[in-house]
PDB file of N, CA and C in Angstrom:
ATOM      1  N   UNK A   1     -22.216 -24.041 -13.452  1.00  0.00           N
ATOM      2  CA  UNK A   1     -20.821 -23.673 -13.407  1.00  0.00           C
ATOM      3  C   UNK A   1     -20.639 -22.204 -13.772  1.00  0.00           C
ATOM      4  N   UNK A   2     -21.239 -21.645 -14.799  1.00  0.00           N
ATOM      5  CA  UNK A   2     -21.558 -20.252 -15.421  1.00  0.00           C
ATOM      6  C   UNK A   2     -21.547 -19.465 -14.135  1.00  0.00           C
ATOM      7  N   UNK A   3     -22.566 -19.741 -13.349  1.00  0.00           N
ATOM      8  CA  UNK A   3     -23.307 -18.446 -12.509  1.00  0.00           C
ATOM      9  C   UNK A   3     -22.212 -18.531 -11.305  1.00  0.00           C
ATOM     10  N   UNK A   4     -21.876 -19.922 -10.922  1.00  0.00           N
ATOM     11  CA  UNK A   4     -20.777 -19.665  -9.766  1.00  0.00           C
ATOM     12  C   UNK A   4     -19.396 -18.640 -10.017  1.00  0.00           C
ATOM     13  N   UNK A   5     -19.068 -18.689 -11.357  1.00  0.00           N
ATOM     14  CA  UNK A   5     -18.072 -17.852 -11.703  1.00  0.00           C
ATOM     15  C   UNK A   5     -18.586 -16.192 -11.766  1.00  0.00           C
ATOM     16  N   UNK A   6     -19.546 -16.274 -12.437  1.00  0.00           N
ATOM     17  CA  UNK A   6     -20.282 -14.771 -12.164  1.00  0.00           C
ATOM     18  C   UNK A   6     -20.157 -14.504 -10.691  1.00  0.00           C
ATOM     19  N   UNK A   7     -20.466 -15.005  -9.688  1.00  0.00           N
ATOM     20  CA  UNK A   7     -21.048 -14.808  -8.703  1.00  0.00           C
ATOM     21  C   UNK A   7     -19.431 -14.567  -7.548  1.00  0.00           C
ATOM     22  N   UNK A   8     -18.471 -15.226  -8.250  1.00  0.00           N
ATOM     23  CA  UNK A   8     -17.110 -15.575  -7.346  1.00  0.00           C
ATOM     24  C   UNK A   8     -17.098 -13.469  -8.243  1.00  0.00           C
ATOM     25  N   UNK A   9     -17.286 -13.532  -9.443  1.00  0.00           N
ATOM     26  CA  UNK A   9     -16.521 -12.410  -9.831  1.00  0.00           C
ATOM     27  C   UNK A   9     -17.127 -10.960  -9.398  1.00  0.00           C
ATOM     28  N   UNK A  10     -18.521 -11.468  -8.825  1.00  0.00           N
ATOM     29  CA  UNK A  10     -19.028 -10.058  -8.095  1.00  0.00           C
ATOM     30  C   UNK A  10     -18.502  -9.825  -7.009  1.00  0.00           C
ATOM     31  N   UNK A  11     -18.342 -10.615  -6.083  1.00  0.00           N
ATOM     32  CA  UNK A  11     -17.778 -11.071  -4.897  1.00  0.00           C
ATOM     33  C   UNK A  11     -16.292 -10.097  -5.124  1.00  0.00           C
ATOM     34  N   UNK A  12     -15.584 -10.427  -5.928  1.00  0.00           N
ATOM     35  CA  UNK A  12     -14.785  -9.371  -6.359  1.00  0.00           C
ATOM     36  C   UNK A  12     -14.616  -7.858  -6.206  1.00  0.00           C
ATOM     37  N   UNK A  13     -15.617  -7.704  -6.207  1.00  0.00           N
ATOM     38  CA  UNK A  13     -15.834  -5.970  -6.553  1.00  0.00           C
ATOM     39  C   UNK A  13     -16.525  -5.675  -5.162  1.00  0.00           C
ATOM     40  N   UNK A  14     -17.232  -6.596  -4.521  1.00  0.00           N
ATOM     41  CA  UNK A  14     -17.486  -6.243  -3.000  1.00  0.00           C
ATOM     42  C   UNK A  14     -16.518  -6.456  -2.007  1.00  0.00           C
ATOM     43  N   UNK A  15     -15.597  -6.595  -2.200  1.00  0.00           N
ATOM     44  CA  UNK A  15     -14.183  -6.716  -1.219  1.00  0.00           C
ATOM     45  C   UNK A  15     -13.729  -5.219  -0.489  1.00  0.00           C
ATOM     46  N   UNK A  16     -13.598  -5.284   0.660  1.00  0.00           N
ATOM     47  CA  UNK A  16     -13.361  -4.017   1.282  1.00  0.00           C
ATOM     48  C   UNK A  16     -11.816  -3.645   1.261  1.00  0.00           C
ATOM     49  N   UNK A  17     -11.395  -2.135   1.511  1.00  0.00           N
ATOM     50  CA  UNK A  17      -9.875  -2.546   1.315  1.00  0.00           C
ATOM     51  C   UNK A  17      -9.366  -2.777   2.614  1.00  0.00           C
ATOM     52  N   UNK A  18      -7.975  -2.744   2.823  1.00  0.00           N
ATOM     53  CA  UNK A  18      -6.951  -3.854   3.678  1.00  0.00           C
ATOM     54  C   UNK A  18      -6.282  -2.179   3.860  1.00  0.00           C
ATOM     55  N   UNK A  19      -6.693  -1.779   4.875  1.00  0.00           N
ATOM     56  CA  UNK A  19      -6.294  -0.099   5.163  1.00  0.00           C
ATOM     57  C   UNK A  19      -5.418  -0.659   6.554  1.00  0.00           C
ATOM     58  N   UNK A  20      -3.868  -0.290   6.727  1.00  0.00           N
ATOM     59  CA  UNK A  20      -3.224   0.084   7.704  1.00  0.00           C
ATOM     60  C   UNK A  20      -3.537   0.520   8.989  1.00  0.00           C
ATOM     61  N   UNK A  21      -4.114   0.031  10.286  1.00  0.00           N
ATOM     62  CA  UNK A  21      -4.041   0.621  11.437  1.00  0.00           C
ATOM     63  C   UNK A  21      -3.472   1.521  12.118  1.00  0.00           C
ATOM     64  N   UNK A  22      -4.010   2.614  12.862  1.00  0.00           N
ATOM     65  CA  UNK A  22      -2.799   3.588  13.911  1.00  0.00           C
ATOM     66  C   UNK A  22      -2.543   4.369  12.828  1.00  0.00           C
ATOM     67  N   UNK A  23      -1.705   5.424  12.954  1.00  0.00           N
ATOM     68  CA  UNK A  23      -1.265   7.130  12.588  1.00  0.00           C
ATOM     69  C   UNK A  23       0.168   6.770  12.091  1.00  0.00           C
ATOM     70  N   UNK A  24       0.211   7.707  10.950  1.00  0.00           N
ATOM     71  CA  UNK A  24       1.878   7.787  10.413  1.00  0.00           C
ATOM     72  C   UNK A  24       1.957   6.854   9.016  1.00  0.00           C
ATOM     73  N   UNK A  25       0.925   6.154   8.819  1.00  0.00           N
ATOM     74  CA  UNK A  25       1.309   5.588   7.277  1.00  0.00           C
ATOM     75  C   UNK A  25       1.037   6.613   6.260  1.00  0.00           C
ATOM     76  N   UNK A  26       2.443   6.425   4.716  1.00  0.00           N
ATOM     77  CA  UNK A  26       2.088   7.086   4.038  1.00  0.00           C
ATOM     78  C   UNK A  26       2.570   6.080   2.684  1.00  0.00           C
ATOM     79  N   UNK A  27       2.300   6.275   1.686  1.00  0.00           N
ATOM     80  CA  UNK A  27       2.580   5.395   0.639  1.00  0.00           C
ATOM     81  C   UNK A  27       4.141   5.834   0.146  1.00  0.00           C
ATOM     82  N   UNK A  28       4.737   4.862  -0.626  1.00  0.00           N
ATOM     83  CA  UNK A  28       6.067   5.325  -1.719  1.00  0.00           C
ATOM     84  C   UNK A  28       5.663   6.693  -2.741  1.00  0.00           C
ATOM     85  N   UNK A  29       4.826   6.555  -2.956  1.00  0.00           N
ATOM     86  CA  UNK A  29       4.353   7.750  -3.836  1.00  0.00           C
ATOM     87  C   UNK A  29       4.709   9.364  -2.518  1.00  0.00           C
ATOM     88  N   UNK A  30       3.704   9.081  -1.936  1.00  0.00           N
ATOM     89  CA  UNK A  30       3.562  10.038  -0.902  1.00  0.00           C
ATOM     90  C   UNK A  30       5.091  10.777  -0.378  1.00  0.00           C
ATOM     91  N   UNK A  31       6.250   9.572  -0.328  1.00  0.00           N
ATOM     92  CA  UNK A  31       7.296   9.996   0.562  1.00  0.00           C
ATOM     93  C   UNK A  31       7.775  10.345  -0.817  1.00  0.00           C
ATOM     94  N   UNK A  32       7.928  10.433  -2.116  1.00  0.00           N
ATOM     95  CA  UNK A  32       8.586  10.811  -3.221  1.00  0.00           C
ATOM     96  C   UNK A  32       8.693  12.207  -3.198  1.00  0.00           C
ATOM     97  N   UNK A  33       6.842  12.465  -2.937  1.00  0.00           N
ATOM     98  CA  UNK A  33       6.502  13.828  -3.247  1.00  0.00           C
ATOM     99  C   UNK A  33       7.278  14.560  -2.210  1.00  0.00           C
ATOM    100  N   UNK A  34       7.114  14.091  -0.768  1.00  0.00           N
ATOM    101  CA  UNK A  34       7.417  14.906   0.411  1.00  0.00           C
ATOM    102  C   UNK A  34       9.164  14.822   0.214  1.00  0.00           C
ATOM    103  N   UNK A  35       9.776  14.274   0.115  1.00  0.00           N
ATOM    104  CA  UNK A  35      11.390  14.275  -0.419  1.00  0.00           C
ATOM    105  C   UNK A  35      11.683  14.508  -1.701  1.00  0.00           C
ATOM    106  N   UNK A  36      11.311  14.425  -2.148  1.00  0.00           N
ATOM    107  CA  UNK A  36      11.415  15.104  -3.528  1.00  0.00           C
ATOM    108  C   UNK A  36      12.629  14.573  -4.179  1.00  0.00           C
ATOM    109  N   UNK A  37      12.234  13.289  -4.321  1.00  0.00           N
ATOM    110  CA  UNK A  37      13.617  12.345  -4.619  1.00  0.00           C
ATOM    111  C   UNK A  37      12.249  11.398  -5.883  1.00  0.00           C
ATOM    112  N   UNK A  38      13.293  11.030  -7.320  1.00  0.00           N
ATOM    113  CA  UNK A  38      12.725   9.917  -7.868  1.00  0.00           C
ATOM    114  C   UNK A  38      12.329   9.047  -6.784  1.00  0.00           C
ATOM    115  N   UNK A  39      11.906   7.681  -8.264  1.00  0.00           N
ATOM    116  CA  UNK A  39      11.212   6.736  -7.893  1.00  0.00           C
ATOM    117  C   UNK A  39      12.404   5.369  -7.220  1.00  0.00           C
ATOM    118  N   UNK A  40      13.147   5.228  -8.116  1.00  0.00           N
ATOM    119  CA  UNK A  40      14.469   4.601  -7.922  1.00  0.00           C
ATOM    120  C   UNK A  40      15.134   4.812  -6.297  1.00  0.00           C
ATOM    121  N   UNK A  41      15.605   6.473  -6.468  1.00  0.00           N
ATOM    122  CA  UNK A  41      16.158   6.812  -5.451  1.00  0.00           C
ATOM    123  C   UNK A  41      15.444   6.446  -4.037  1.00  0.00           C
ATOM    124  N   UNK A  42      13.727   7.072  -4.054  1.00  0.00           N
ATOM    125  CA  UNK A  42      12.832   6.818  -2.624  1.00  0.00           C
ATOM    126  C   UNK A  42      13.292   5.240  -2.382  1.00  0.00           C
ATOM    127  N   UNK A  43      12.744   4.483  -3.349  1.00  0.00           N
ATOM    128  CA  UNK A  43      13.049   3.043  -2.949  1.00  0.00           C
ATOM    129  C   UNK A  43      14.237   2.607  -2.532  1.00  0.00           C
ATOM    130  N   UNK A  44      15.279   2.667  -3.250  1.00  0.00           N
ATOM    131  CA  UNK A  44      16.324   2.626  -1.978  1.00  0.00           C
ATOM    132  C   UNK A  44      16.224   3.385  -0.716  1.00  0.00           C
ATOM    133  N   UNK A  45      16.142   4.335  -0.386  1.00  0.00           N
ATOM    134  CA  UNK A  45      15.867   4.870   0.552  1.00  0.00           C
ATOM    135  C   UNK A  45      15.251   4.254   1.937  1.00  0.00           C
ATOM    136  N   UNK A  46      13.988   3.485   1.025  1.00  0.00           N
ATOM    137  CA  UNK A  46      12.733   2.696   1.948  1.00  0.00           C
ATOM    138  C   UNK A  46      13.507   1.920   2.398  1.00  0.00           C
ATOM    139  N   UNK A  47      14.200   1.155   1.356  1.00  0.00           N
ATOM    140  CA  UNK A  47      14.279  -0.496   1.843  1.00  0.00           C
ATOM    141  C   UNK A  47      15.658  -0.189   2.518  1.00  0.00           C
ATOM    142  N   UNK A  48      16.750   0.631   2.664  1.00  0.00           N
ATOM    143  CA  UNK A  48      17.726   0.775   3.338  1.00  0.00           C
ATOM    144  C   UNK A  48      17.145   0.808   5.140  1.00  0.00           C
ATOM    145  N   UNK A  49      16.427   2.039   5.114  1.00  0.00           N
ATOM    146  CA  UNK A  49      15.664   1.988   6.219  1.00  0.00           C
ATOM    147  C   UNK A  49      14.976   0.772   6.730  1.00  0.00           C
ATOM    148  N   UNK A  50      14.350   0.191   6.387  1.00  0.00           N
ATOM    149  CA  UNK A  50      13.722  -1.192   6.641  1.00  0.00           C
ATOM    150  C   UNK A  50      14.677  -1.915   7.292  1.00  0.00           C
ATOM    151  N   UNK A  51      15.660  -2.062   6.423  1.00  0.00           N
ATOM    152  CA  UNK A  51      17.002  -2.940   6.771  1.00  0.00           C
ATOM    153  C   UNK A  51      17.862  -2.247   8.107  1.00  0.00           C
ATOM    154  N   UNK A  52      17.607  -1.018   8.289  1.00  0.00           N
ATOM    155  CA  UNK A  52      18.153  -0.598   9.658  1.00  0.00           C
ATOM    156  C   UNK A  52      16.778  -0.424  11.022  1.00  0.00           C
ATOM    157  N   UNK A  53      15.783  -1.198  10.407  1.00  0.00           N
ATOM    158  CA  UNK A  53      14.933  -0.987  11.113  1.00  0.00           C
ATOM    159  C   UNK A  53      14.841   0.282  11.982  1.00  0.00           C
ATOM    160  N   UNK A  54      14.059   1.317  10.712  1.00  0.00           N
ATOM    161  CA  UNK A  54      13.830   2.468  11.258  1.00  0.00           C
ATOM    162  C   UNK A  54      12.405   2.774  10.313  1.00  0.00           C
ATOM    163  N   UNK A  55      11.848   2.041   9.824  1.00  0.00           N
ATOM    164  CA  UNK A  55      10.361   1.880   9.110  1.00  0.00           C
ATOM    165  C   UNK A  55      10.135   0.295   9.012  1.00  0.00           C
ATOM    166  N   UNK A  56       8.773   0.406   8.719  1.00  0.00           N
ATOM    167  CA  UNK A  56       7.837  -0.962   9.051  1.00  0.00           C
ATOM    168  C   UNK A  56       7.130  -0.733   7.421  1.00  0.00           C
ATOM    169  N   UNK A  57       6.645  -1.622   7.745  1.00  0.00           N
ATOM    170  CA  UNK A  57       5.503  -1.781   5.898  1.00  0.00           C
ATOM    171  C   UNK A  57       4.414  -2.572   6.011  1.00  0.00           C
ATOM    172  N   UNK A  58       3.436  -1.869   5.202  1.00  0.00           N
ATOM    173  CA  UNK A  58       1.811  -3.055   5.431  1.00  0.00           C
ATOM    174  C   UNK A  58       1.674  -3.312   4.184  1.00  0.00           C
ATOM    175  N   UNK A  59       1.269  -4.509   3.871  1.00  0.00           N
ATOM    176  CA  UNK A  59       0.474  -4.801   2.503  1.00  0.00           C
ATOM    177  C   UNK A  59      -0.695  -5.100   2.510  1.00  0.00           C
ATOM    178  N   UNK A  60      -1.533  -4.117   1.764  1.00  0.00           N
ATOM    179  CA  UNK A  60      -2.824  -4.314   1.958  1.00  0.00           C
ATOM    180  C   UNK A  60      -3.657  -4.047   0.436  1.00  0.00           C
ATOM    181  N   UNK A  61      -4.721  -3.680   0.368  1.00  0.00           N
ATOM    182  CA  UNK A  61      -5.406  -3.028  -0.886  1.00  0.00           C
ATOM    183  C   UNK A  61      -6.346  -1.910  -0.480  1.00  0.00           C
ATOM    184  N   UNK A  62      -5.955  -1.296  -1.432  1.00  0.00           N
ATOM    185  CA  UNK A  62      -6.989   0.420  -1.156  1.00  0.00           C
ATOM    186  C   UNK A  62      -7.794   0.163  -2.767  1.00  0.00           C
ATOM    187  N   UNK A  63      -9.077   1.058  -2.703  1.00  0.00           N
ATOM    188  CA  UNK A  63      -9.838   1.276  -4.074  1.00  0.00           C
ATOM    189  C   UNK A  63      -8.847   2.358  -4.613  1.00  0.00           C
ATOM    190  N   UNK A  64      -9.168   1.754  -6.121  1.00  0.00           N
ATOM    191  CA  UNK A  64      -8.753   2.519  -7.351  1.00  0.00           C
ATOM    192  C   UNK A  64      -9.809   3.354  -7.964  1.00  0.00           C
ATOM    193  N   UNK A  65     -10.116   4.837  -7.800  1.00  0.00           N
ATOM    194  CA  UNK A  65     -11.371   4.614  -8.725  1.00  0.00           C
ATOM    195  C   UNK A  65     -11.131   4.727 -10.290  1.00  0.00           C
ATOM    196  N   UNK A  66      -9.658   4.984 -10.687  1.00  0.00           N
ATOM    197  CA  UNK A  66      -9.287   4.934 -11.889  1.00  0.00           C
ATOM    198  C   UNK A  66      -9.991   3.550 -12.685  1.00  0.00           C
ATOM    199  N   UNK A  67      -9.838   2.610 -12.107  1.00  0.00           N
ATOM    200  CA  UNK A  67      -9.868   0.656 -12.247  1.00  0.00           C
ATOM    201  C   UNK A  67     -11.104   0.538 -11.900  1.00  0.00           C
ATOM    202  N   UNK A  68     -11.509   1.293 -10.808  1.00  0.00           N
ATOM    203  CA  UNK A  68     -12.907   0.661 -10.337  1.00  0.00           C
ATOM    204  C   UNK A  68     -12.921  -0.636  -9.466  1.00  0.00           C
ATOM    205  N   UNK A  69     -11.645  -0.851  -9.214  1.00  0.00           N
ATOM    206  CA  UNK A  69     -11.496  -1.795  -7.996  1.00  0.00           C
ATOM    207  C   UNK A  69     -10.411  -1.608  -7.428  1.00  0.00           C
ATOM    208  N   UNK A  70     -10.244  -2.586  -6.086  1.00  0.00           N
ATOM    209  CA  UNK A  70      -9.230  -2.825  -5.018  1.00  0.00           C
ATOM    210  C   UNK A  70      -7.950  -3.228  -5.642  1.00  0.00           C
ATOM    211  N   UNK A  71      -7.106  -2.400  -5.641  1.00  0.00           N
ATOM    212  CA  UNK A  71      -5.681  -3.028  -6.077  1.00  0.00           C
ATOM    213  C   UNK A  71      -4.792  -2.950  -4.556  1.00  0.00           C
ATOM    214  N   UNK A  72      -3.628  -3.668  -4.890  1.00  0.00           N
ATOM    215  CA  UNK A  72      -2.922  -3.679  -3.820  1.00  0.00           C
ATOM    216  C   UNK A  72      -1.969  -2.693  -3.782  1.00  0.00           C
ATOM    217  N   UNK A  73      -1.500  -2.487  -2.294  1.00  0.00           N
ATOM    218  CA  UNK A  73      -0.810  -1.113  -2.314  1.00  0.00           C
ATOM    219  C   UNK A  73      -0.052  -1.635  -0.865  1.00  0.00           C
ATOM    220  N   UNK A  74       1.008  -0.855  -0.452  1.00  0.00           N
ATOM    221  CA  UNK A  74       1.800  -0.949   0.026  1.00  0.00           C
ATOM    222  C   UNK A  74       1.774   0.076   1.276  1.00  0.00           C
ATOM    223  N   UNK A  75       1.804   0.470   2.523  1.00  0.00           N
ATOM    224  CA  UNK A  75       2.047   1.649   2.769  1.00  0.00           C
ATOM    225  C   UNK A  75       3.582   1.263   3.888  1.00  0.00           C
ATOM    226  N   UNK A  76       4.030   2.618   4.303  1.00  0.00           N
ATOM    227  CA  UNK A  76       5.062   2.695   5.328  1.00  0.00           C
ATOM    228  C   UNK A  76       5.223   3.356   6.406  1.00  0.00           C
ATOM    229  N   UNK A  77       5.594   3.097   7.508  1.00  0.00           N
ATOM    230  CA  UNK A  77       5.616   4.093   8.546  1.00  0.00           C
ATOM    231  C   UNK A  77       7.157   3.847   9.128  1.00  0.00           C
ATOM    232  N   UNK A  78       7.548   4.935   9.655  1.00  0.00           N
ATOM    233  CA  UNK A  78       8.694   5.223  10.650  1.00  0.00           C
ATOM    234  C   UNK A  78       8.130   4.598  11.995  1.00  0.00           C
ATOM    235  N   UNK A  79       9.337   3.626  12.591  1.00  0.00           N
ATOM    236  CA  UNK A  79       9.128   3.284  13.756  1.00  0.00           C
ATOM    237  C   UNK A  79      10.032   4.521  14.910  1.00  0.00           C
ATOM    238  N   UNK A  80       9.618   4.550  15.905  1.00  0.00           N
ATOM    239  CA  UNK A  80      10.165   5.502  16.643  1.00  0.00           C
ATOM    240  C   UNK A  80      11.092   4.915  17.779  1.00  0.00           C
ATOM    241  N   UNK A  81      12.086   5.152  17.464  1.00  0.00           N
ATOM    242  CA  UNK A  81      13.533   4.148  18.227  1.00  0.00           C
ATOM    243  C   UNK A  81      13.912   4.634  19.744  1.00  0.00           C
ATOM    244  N   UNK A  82      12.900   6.231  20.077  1.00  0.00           N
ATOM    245  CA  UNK A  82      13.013   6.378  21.384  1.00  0.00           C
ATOM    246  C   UNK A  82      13.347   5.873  22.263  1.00  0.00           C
TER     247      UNK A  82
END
């Protein structure tokens, strides 16, 4: 029972991340910096947009090397309403 749990928990740390397909994703962090708006404010921002469907969202996991593992992360892109 020991080693299966060891073994589920390496399994862990070999997980690849869950990276966004195609051009134009950038994280909440990312669009803060580039608008130069708090954390509060961007997020409304996002999710207003979302709601007028004029951005999309992936949930996935990228490496941390702060953590030393895969955490989950969020990214966003503008859809183009052309």
């Amino acid at each position: 029972m020991e080693i299966e749990w060891a073994k589920n928990l390496e399994n862990v740390h070999k997980q690849v991340a869950r990276l966004p397909d195609g051009d134009g994703w950038f994280t909440a962090e990312q669009f803060m910096q580039k608008t130069n708006t708090g954390r509060a404010k961007s997020y409304k921002m996002i999710k207003q947009m979302q709601l007028d469907g004029k951005m999309e969202h992936f949930q996935g996991s990228d490496y941390n090397p702060q953590l030393g593992h895969n955490c989950r992360r969020v990214w966003y892109r503008f859809i183009n309403t052309d």
